[in-house]
PDB file of N, CA and C in Angstrom:
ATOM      1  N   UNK A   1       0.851  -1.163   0.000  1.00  0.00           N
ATOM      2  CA  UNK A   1       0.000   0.000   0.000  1.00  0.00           C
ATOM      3  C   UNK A   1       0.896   1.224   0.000  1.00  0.00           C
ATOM      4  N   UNK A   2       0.624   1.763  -0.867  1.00  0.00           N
ATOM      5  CA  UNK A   2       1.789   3.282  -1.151  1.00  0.00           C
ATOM      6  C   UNK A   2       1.224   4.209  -0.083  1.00  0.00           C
ATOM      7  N   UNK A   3       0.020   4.389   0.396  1.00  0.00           N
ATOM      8  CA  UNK A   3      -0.431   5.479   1.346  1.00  0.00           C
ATOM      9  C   UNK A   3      -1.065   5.498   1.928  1.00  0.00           C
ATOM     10  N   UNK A   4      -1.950   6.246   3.154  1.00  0.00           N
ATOM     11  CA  UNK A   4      -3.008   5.765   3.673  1.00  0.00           C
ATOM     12  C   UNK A   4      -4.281   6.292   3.120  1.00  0.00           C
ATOM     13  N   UNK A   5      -3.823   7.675   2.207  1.00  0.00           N
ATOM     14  CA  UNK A   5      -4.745   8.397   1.125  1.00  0.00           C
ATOM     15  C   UNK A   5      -5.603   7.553   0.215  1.00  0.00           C
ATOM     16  N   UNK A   6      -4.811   6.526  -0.057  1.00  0.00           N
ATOM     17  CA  UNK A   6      -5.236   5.628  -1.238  1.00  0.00           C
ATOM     18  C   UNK A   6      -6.573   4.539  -0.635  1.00  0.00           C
ATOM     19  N   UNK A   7      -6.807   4.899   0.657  1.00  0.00           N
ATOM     20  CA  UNK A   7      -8.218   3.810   1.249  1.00  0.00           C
ATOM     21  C   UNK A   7      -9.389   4.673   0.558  1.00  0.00           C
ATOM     22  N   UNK A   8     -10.268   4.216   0.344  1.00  0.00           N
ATOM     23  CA  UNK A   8     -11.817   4.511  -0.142  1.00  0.00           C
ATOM     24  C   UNK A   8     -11.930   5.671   1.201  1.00  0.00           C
ATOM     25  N   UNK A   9     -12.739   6.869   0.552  1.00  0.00           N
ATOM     26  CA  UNK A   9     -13.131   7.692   1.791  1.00  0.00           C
ATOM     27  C   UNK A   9     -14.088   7.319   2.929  1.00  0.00           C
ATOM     28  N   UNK A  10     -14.849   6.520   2.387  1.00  0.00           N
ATOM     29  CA  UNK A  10     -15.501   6.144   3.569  1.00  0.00           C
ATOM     30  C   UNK A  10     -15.009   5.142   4.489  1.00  0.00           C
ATOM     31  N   UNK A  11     -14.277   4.409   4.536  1.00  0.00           N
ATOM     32  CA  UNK A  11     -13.324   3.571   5.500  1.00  0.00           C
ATOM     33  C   UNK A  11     -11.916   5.073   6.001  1.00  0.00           C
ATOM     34  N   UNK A  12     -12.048   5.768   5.500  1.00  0.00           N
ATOM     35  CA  UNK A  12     -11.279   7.073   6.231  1.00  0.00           C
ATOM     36  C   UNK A  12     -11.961   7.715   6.528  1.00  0.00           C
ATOM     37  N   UNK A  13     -13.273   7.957   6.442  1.00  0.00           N
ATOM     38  CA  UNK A  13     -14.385   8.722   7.302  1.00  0.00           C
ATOM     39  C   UNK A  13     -14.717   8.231   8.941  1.00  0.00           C
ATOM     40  N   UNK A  14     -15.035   6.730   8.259  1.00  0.00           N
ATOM     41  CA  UNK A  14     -14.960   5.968   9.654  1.00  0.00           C
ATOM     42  C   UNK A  14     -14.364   5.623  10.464  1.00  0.00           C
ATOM     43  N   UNK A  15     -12.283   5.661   9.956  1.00  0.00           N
ATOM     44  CA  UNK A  15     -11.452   5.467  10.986  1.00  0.00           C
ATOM     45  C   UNK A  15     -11.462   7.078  11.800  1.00  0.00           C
ATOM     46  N   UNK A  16     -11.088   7.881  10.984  1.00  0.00           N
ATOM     47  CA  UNK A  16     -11.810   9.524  11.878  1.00  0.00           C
ATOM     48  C   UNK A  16     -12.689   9.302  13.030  1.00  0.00           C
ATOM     49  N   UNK A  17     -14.057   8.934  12.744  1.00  0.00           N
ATOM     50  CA  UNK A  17     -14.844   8.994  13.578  1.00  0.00           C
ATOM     51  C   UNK A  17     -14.602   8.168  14.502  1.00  0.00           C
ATOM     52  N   UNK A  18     -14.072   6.634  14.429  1.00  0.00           N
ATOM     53  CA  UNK A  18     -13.385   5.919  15.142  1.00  0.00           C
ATOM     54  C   UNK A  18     -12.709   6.652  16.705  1.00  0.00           C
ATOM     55  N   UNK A  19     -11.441   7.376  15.512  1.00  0.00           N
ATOM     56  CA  UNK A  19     -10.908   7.885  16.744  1.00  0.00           C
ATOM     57  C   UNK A  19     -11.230   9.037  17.414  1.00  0.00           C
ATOM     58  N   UNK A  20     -12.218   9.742  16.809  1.00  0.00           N
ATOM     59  CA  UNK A  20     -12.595  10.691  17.754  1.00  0.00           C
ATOM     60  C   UNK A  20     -13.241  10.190  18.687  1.00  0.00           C
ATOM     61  N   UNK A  21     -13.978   9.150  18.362  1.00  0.00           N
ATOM     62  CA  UNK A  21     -15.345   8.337  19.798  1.00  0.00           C
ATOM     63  C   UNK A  21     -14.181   8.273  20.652  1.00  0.00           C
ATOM     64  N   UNK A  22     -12.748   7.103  20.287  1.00  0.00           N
ATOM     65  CA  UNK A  22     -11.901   6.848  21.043  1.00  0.00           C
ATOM     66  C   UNK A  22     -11.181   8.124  22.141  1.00  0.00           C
ATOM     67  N   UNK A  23     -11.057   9.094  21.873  1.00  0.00           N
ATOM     68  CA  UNK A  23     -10.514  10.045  22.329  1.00  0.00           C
ATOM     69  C   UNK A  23     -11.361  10.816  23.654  1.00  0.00           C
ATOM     70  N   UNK A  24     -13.040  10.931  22.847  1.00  0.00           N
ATOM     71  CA  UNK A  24     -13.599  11.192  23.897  1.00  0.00           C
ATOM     72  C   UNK A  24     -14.214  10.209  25.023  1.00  0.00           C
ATOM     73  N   UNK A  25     -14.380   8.971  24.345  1.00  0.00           N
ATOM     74  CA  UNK A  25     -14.357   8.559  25.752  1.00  0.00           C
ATOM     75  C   UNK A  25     -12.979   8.461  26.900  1.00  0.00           C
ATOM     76  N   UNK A  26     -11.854   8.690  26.399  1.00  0.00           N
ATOM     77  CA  UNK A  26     -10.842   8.898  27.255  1.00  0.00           C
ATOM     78  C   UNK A  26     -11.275   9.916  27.857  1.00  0.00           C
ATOM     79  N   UNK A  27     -11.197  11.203  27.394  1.00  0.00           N
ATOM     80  CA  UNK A  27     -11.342  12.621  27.937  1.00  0.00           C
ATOM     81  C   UNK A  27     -12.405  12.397  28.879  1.00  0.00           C
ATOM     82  N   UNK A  28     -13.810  11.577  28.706  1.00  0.00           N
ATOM     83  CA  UNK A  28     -14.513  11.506  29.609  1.00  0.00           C
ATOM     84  C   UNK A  28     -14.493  10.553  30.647  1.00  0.00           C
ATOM     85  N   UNK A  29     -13.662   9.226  30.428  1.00  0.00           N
ATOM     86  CA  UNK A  29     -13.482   8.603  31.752  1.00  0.00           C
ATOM     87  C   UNK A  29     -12.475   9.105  32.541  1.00  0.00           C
ATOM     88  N   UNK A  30     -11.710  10.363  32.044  1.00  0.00           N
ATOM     89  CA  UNK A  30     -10.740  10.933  33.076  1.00  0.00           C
ATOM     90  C   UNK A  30     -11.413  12.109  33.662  1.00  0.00           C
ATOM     91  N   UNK A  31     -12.499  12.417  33.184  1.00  0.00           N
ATOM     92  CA  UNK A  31     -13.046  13.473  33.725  1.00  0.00           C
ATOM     93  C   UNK A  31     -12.534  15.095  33.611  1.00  0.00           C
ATOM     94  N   UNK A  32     -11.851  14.668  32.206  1.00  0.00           N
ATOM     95  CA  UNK A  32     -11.631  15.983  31.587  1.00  0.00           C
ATOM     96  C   UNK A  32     -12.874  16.994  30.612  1.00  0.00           C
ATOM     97  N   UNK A  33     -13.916  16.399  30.286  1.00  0.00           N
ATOM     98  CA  UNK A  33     -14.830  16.561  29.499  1.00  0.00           C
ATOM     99  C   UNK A  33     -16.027  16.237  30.165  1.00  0.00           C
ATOM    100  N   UNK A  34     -16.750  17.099  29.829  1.00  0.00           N
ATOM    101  CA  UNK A  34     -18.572  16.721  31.091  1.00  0.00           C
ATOM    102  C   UNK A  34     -19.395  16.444  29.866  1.00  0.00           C
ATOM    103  N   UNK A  35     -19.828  15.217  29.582  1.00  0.00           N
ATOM    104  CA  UNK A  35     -20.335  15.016  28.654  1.00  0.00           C
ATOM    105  C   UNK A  35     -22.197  14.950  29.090  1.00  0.00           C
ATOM    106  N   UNK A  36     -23.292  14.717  28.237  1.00  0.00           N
ATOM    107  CA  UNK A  36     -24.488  14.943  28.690  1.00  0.00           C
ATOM    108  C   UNK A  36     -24.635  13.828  29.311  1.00  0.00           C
ATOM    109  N   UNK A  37     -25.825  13.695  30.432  1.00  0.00           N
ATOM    110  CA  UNK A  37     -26.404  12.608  30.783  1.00  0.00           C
ATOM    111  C   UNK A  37     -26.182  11.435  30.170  1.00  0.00           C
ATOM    112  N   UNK A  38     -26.689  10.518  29.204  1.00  0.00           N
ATOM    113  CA  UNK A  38     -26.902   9.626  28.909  1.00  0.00           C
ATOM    114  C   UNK A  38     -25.338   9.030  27.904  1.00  0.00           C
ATOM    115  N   UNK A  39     -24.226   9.875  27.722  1.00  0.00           N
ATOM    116  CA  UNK A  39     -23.435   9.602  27.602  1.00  0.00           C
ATOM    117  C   UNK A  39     -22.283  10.045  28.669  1.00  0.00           C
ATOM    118  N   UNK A  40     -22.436  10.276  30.048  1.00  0.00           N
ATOM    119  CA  UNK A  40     -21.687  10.182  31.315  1.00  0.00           C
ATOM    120  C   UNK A  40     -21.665   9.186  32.331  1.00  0.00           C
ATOM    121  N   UNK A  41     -20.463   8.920  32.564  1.00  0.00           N
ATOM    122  CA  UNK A  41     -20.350   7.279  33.083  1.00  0.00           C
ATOM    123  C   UNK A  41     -19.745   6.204  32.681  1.00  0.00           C
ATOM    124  N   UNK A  42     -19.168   5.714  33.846  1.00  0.00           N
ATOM    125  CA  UNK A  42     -18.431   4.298  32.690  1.00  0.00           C
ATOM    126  C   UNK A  42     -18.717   3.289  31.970  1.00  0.00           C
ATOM    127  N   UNK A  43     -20.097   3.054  31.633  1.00  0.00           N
ATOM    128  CA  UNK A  43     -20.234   2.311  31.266  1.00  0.00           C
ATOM    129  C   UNK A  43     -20.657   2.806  29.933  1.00  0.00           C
ATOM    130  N   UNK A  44     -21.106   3.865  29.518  1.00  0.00           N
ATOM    131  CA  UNK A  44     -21.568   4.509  28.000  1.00  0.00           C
ATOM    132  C   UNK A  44     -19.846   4.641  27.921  1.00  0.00           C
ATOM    133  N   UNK A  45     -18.859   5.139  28.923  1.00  0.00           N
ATOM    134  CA  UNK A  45     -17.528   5.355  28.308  1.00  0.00           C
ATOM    135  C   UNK A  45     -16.856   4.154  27.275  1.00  0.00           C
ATOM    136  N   UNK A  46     -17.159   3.196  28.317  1.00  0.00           N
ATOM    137  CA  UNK A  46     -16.822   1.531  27.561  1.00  0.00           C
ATOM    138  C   UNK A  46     -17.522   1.265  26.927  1.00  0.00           C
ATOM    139  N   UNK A  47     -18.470   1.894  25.967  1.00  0.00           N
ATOM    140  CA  UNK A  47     -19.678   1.345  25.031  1.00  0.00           C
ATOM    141  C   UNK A  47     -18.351   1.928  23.617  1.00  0.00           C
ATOM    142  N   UNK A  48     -18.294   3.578  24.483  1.00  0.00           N
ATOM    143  CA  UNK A  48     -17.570   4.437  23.532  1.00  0.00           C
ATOM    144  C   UNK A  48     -16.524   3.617  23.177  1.00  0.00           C
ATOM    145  N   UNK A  49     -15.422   3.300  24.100  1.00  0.00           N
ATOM    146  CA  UNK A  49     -14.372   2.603  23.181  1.00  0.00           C
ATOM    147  C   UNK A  49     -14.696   1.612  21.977  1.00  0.00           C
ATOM    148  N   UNK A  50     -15.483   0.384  22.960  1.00  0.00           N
ATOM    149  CA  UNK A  50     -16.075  -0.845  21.875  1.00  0.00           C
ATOM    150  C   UNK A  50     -16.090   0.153  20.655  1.00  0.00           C
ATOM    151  N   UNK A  51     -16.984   0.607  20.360  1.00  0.00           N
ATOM    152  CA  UNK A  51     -18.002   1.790  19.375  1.00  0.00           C
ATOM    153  C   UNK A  51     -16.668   1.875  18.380  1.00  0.00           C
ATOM    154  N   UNK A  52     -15.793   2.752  18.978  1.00  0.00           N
ATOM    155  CA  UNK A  52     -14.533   3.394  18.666  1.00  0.00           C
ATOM    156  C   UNK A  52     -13.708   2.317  17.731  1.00  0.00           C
ATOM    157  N   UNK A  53     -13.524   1.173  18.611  1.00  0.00           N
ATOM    158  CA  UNK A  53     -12.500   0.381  17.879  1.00  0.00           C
ATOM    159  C   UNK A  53     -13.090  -0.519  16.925  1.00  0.00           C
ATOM    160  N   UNK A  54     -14.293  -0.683  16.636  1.00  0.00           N
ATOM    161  CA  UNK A  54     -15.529  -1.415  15.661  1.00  0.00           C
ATOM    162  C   UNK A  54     -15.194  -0.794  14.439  1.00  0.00           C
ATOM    163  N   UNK A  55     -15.025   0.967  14.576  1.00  0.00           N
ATOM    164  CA  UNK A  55     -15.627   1.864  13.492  1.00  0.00           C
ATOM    165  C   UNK A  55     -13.948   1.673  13.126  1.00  0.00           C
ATOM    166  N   UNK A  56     -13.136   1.352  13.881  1.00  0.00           N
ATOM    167  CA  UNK A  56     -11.678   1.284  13.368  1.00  0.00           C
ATOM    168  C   UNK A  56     -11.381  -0.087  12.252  1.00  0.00           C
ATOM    169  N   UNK A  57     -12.108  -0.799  12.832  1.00  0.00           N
ATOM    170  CA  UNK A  57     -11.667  -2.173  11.993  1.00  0.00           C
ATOM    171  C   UNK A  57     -11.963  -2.391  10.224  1.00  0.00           C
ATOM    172  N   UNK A  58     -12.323  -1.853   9.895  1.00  0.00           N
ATOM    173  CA  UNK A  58     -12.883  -1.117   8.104  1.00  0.00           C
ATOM    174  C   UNK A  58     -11.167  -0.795   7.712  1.00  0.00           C
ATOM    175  N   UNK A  59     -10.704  -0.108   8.361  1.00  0.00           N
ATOM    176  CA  UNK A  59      -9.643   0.506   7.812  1.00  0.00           C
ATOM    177  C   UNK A  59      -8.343  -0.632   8.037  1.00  0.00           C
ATOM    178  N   UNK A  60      -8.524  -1.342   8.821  1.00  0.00           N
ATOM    179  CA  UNK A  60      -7.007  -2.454   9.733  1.00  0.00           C
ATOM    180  C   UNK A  60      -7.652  -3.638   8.501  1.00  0.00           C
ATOM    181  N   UNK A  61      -8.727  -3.624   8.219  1.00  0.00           N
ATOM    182  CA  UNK A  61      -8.702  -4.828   7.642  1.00  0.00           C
ATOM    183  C   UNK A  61      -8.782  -4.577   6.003  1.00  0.00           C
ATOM    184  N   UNK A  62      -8.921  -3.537   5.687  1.00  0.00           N
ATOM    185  CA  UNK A  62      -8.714  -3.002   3.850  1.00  0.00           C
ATOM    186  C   UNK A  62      -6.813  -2.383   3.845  1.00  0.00           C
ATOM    187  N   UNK A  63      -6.584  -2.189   4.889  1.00  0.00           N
ATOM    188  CA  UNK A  63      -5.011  -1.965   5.237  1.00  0.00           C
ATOM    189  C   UNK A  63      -4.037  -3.785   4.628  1.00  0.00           C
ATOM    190  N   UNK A  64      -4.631  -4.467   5.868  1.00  0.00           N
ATOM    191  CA  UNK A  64      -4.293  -6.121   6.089  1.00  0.00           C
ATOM    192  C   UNK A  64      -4.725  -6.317   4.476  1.00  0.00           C
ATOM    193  N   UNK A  65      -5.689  -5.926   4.005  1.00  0.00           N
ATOM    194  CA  UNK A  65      -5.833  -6.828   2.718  1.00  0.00           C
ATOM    195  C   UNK A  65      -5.002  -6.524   1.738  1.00  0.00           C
ATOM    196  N   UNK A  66      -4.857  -4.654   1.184  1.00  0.00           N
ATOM    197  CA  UNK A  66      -3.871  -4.419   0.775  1.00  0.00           C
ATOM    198  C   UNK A  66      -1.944  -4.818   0.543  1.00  0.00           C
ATOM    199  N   UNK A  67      -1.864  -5.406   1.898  1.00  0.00           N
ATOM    200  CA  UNK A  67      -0.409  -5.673   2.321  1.00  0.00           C
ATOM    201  C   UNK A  67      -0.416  -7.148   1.821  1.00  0.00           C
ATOM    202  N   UNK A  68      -1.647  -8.101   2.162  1.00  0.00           N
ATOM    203  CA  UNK A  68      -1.484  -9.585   1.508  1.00  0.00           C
ATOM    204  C   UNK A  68      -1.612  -9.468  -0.403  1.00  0.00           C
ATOM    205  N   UNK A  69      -2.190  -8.377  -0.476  1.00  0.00           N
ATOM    206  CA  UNK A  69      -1.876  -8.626  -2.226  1.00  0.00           C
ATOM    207  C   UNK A  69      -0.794  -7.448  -2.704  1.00  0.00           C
ATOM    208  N   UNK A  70       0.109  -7.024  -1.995  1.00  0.00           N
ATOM    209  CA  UNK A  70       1.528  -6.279  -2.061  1.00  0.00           C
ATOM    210  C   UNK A  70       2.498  -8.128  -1.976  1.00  0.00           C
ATOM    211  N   UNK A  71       2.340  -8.097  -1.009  1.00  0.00           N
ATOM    212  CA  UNK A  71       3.609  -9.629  -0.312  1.00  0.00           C
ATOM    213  C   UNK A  71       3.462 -10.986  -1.207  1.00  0.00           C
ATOM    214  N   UNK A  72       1.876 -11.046  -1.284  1.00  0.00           N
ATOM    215  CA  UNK A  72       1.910 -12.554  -2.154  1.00  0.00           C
ATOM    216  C   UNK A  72       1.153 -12.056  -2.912  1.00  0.00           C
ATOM    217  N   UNK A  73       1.262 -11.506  -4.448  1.00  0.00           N
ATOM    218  CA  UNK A  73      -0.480 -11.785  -4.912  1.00  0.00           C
ATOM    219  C   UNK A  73      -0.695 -12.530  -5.880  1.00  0.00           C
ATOM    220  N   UNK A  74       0.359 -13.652  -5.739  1.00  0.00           N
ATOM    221  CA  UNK A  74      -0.397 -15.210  -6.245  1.00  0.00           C
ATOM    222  C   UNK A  74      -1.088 -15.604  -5.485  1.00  0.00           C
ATOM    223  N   UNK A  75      -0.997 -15.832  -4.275  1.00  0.00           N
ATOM    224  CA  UNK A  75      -2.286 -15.985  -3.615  1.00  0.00           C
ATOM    225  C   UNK A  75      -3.762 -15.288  -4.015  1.00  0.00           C
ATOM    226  N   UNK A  76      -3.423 -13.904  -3.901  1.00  0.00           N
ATOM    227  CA  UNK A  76      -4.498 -13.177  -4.519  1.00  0.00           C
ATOM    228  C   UNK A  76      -5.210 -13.339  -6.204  1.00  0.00           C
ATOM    229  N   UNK A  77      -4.409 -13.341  -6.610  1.00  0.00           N
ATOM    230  CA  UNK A  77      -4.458 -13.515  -8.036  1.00  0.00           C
ATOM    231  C   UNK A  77      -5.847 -14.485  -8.304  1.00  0.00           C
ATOM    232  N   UNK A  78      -6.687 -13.839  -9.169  1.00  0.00           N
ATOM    233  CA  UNK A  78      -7.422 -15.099  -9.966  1.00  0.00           C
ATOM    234  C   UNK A  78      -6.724 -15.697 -10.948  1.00  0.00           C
ATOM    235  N   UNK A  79      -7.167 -17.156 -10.940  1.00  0.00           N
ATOM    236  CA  UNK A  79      -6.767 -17.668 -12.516  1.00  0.00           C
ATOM    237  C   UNK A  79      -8.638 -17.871 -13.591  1.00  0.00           C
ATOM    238  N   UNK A  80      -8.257 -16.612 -14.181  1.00  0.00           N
ATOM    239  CA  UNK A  80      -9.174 -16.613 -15.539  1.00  0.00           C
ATOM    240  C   UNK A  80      -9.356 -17.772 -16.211  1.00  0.00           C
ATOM    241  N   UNK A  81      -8.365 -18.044 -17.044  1.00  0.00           N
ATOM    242  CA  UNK A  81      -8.077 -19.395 -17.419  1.00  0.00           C
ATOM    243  C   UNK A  81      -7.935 -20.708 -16.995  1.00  0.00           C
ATOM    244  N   UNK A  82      -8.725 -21.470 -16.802  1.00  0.00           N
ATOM    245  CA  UNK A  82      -8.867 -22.733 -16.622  1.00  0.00           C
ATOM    246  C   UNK A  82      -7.685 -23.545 -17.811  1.00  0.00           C
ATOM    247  N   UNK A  83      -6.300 -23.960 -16.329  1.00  0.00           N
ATOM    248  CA  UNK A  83      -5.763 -24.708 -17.797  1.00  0.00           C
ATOM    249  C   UNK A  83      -5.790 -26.409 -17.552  1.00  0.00           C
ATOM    250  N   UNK A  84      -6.081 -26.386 -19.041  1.00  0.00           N
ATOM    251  CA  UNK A  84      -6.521 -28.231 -19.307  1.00  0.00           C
ATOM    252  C   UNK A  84      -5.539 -28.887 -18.950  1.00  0.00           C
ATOM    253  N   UNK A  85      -5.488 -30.206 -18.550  1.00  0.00           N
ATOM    254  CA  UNK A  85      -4.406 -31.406 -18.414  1.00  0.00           C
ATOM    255  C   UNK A  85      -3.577 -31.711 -19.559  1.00  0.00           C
ATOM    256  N   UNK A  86      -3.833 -31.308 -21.168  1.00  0.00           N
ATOM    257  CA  UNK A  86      -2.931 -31.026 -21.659  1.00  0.00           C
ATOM    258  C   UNK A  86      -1.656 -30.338 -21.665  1.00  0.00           C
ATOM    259  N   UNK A  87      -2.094 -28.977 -21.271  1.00  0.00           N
ATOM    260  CA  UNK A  87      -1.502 -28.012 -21.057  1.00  0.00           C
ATOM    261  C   UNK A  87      -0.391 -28.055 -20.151  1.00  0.00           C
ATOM    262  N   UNK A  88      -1.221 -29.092 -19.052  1.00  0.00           N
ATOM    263  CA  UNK A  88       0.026 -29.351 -18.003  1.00  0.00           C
ATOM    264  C   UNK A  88       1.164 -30.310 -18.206  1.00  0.00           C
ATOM    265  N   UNK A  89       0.203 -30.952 -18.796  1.00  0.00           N
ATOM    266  CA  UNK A  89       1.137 -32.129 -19.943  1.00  0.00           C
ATOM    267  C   UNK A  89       2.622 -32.087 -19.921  1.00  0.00           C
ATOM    268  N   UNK A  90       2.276 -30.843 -21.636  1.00  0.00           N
ATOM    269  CA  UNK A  90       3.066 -30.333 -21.999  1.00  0.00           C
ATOM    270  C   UNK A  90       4.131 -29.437 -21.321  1.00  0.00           C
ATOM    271  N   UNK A  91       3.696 -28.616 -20.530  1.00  0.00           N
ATOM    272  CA  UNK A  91       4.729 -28.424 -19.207  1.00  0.00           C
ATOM    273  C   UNK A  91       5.705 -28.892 -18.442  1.00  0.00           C
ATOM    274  N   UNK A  92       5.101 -29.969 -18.297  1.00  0.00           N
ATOM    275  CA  UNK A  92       5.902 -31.042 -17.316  1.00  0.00           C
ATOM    276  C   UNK A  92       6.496 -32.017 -18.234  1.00  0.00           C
ATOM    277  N   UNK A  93       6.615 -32.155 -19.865  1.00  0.00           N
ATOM    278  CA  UNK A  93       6.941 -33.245 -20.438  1.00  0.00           C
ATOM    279  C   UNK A  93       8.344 -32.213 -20.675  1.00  0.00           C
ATOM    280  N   UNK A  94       9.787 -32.971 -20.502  1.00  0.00           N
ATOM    281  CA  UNK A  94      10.561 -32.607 -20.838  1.00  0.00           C
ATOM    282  C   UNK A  94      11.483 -33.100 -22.232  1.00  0.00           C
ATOM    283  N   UNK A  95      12.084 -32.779 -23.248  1.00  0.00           N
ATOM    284  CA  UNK A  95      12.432 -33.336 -24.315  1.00  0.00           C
ATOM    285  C   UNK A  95      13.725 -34.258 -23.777  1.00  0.00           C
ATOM    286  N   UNK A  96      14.006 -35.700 -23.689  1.00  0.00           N
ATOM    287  CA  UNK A  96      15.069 -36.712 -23.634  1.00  0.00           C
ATOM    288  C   UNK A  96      15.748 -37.006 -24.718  1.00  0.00           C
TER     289      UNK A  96
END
């Protein structure tokens, strides 16, 4: 993968938002940030992380996929062509 520019925007929309959830629920389980009712408390805080690192995984795993068809992409690779047992034949037959 040449960049991190090169992900689809919306898997970079969502790692953004990712880490902003991530950030504020820090800020709010340290009690740097007074957030409203129904998102104050530790347990909406720990919803926030989950939340956070969910909206992250779009990007770790189009990242991961990128890097397996950089390293191997015979693995990746389709084969279009269906080749016949001739074909292999002839491949493997060496001239004696």
């Amino acid at each position: 993968m040449r960049s991190l520019g090169s992900l689809p925007k919306s898997v970079l929309i969502l790692e953004g938002i990712g880490m902003a959830l991530l950030a504020l629920a820090w800020l709010s389980l340290k009690q740097y940030v007074s957030l409203p009712a129904p998102f104050d408390g530790e347990l909406a805080g720990i919803i926030m992380i989950f939340a956070g690192i969910v909206l992250m995984l779009p990007a770790a795993v189009a990242l991961m996929w990128e890097m397996a068809q950089t390293v191997a992409p015979q693995l990746m690779r389709r084969n279009d062509k269906p080749s016949s047992s001739s074909d292999q034949e002839k491949r493997d037959d060496a001239d004696h």
